[in-house]
C-alpha atoms as a PDB file:
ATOM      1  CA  UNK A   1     132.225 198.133 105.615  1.00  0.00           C
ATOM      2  CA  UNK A   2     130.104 195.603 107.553  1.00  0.00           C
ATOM      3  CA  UNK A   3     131.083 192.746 105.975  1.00  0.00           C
ATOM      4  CA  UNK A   4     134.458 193.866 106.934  1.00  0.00           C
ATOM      5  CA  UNK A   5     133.445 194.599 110.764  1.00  0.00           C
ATOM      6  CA  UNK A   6     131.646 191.198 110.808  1.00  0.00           C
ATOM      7  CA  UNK A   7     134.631 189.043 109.180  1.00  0.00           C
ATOM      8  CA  UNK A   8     136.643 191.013 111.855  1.00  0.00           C
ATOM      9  CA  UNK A   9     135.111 189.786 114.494  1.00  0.00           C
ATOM     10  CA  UNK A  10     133.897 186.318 113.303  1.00  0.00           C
ATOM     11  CA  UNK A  11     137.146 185.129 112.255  1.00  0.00           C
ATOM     12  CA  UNK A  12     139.265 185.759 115.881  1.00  0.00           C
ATOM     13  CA  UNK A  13     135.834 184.175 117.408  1.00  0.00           C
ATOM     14  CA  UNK A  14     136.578 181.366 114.932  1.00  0.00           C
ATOM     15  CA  UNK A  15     140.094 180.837 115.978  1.00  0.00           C
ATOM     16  CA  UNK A  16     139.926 180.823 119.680  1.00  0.00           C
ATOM     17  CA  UNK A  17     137.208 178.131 119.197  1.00  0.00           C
ATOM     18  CA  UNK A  18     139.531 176.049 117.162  1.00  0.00           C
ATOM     19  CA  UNK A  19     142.360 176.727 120.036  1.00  0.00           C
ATOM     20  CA  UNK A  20     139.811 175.560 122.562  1.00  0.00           C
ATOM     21  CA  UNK A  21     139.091 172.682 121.044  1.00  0.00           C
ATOM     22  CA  UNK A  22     142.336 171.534 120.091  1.00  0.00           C
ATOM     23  CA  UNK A  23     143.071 172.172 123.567  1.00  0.00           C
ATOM     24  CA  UNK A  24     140.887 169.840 125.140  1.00  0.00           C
ATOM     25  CA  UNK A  25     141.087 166.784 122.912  1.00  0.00           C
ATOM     26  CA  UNK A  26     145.110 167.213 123.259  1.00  0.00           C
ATOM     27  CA  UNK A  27     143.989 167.235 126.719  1.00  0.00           C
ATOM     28  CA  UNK A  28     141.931 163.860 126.952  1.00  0.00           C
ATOM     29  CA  UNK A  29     144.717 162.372 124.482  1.00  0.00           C
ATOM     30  CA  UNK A  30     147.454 162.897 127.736  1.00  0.00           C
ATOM     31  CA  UNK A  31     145.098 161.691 130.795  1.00  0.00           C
ATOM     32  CA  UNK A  32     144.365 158.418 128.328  1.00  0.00           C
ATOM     33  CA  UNK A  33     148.382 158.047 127.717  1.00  0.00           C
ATOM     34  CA  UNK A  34     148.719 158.362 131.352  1.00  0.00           C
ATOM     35  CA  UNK A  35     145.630 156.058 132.273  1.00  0.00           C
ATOM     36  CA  UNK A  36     147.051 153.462 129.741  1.00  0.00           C
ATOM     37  CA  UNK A  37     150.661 154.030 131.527  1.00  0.00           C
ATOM     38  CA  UNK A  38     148.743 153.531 135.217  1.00  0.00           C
ATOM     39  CA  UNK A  39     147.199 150.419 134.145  1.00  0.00           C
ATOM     40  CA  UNK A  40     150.173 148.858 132.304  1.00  0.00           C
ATOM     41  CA  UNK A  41     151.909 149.846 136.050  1.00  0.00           C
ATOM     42  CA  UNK A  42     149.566 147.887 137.809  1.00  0.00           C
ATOM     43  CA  UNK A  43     149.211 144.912 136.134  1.00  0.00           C
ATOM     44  CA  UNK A  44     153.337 144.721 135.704  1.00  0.00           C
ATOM     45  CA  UNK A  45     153.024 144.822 139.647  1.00  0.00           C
ATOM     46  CA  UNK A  46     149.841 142.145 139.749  1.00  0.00           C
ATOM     47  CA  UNK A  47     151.623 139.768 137.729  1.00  0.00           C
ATOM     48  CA  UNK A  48     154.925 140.190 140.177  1.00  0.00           C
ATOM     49  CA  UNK A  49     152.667 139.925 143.229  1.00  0.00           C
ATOM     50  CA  UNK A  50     151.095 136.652 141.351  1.00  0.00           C
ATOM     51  CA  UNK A  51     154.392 134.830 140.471  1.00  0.00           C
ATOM     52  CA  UNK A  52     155.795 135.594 144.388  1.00  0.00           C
ATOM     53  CA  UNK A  53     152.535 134.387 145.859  1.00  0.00           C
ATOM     54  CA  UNK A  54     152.888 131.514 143.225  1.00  0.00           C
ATOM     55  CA  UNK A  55     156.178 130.701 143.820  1.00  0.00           C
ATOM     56  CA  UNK A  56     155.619 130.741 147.686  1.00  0.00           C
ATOM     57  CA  UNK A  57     152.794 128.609 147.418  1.00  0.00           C
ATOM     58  CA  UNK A  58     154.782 125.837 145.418  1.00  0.00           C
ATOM     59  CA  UNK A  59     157.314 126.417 147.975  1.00  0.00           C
ATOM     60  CA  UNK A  60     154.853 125.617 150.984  1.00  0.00           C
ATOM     61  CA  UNK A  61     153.373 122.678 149.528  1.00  0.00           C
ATOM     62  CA  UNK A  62     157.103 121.105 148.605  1.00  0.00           C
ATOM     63  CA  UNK A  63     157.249 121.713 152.504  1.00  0.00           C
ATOM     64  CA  UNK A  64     154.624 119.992 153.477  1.00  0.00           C
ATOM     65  CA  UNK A  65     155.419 117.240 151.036  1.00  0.00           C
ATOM     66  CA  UNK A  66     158.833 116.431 152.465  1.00  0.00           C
ATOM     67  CA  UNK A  67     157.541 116.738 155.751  1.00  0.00           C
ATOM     68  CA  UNK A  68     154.879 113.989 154.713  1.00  0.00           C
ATOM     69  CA  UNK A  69     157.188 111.896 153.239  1.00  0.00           C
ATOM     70  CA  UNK A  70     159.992 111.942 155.980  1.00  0.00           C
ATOM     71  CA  UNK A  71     157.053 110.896 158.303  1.00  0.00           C
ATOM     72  CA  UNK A  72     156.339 114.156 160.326  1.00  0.00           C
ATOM     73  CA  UNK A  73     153.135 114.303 159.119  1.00  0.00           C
ATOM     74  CA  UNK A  74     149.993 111.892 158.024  1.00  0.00           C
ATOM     75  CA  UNK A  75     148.151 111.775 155.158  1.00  0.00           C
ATOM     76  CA  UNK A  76     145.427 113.109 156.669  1.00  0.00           C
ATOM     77  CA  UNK A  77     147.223 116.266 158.152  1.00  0.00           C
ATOM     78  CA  UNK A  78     148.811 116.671 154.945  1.00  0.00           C
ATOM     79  CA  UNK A  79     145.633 117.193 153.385  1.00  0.00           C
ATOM     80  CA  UNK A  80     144.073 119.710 156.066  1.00  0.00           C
ATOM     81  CA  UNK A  81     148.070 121.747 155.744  1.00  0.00           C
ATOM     82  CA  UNK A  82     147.128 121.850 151.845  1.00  0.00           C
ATOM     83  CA  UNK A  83     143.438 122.315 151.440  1.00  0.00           C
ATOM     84  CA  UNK A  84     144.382 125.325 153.893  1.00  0.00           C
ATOM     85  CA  UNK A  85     147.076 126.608 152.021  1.00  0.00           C
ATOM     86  CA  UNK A  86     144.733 126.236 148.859  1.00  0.00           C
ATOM     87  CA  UNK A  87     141.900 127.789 149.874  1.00  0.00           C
ATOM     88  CA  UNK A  88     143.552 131.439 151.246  1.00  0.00           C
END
């Protein structure tokens, strides 16, 4: 009779430990998916910010270059326009 009581109570016990614990790691598994989703997010829109900064830069300094080369500006204030454009 008490091994009957005991395995009566021991195995529910058993069972909602097993729930809780499948519970949280199912838990951690979704905020990792949805870290991992975040991240992928962000770097998708880093590597878009990148490429227009990029492509605005090489459009700047083919700007500058024409103007140097049609005679608007000097060598030397060609250099200043790019170092400055460089170095923000």
């Amino acid at each position: 009779m008490e091994k009957l009581i005991f395995f009566g109570l021991v195995i529910p016990i058993l069972f909602f430990v097993l729930y809780l614990g499948t519970r949280a790691i199912m838990s951690g598994v979704s905020a990792k998916q949805a870290n991992q989703e975040n991240k992928d997010e962000n770097e998708i829109d880093n590597n878009i910010e990148e490429t227009n900064t990029d492509k605005s830069l090489s459009e700047e300094l083919e700007k500058l270059n024409t103007l140097k080369e049609s005679g608007v500006l000097t060598q030397d204030e060609f250099e200043k326009a790019k170092n400055k454009l460089l170095n923000n």
